[in-house]
Protein backbone atom coordinates (compact mmCIF):
# COMPACT_ATOMS: atom_id res chain seq x y z
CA UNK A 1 108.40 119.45 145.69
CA UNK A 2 108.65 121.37 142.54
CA UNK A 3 109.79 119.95 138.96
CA UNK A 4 109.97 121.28 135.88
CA UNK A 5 107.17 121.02 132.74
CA UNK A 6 108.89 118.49 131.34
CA UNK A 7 108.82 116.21 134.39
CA UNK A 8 104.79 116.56 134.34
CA UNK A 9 103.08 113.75 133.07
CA UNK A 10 100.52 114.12 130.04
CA UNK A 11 97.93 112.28 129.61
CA UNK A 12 97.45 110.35 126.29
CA UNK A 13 94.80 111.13 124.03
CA UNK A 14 91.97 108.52 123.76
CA UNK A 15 92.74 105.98 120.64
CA UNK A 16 90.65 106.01 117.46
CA UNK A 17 88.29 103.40 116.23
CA UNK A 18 92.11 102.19 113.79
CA UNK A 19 94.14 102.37 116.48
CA UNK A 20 91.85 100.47 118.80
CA UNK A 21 91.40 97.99 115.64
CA UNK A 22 95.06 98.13 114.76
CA UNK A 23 96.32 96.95 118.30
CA UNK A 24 93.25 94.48 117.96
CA UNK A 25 94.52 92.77 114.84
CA UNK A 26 98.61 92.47 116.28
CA UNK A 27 97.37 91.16 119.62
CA UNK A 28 95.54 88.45 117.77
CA UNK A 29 98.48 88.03 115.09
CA UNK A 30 100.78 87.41 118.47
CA UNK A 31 98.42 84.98 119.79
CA UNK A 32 98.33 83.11 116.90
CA UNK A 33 101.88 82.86 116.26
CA UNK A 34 102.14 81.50 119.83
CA UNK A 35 99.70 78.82 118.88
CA UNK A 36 101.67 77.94 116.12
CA UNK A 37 104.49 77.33 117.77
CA UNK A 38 102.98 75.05 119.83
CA UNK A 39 101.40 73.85 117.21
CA UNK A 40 105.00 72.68 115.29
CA UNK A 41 106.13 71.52 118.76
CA UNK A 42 103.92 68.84 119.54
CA UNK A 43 104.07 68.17 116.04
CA UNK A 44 107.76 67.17 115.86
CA UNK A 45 106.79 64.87 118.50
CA UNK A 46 103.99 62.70 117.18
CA UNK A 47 103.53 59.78 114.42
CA UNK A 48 100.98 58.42 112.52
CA UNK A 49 97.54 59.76 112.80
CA UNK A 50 98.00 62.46 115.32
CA UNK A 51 101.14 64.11 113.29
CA UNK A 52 98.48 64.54 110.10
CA UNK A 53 96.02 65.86 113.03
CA UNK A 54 97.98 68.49 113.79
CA UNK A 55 99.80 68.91 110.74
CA UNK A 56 95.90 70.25 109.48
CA UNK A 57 95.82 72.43 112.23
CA UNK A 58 99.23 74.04 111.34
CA UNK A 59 98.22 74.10 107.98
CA UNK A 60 94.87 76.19 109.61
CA UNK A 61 96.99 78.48 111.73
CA UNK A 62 99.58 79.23 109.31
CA UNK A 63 96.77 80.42 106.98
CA UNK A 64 95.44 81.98 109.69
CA UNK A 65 98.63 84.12 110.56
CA UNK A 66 98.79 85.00 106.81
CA UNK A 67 95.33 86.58 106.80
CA UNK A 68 96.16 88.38 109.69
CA UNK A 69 99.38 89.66 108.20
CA UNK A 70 97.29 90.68 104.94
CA UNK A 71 94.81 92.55 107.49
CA UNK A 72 97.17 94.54 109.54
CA UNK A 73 99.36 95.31 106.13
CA UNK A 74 96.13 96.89 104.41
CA UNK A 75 95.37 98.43 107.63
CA UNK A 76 98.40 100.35 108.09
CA UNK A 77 98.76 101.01 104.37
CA UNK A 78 94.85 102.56 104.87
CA UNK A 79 96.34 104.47 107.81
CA UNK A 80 99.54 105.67 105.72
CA UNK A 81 96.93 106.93 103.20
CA UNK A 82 94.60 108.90 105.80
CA UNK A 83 97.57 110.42 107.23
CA UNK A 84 98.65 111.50 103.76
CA UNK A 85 95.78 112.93 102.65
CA UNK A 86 95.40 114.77 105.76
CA UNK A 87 98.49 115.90 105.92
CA UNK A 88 97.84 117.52 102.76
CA UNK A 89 94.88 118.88 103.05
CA UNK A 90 96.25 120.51 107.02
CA UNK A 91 98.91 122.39 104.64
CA UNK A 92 96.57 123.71 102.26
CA UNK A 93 94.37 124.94 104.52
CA UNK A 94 97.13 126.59 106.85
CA UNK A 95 98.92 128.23 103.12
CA UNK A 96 95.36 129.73 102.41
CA UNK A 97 94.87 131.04 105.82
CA UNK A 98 98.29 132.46 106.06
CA UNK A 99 97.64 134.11 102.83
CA UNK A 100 94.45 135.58 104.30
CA UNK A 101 96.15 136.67 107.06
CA UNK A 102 99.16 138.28 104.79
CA UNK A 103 96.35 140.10 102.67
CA UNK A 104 94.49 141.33 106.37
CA UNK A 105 98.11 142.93 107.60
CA UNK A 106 98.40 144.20 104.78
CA UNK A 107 94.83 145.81 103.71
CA UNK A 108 94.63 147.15 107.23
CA UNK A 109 98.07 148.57 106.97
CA UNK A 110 96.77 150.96 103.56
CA UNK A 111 93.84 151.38 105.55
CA UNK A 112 95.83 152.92 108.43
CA UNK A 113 98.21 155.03 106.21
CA UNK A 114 95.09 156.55 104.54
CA UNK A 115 93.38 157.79 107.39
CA UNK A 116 97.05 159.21 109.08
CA UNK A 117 97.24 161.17 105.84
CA UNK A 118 93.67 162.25 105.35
């Protein structure tokens, strides 16, 4: 049965050392929120020496979560960065080379006139 291009499917290219990091860092950040959770929910529950038990540990996971925040946030700013600076360097390379290519047409079109007149 034939479809069109667009129904074709593409594959993917193979994630980067960030992205692979990246998706590391929020699958961990989900976990521990999850924990958490749990965490404050058996907490609600409890007296005496077990609330300040886990208390501690949501005290821990909290400051866990906010690490992880602080590591995917520098992360993706680091990303933001790379992609800037590439950006920027992919459009100065592309103005040179059209500029090269501008100064080809153009040397080979003198070149051409000469030798139709000569």
């Amino acid at each position: 049965m034939g479809g069109s291009m667009a129904e074709k499917s593409r594959r993917r290219p193979a994630r980067s050392a960030a992205q692979n990091r990246l998706k590391q860092l929020e699958a961990r950040l989900a976990h521990l929120e999850s924990q958490l959770q749990t965490l404050r929910t058996q907490t609600s529950g409890s007296v005496g020496a077990a609330r300040a038990k886990l208390e501690t540990l949501e005290r821990r996971a909290a400051d866990q979560i906010a690490r992880a925040q602080t590591t995917l946030k520098e992360s993706l700013d680091s990303i933001t960065r790379t992609l800037a600076a590439s950006k920027g360097t992919v459009e100065l390379k592309a103005s040179r080379l059209t500029r090269a290519v501008r100064a080809g047409v153009r040397a080979g079109t003198r070149a051409y006139r000469r030798r139709a007149r000569g």
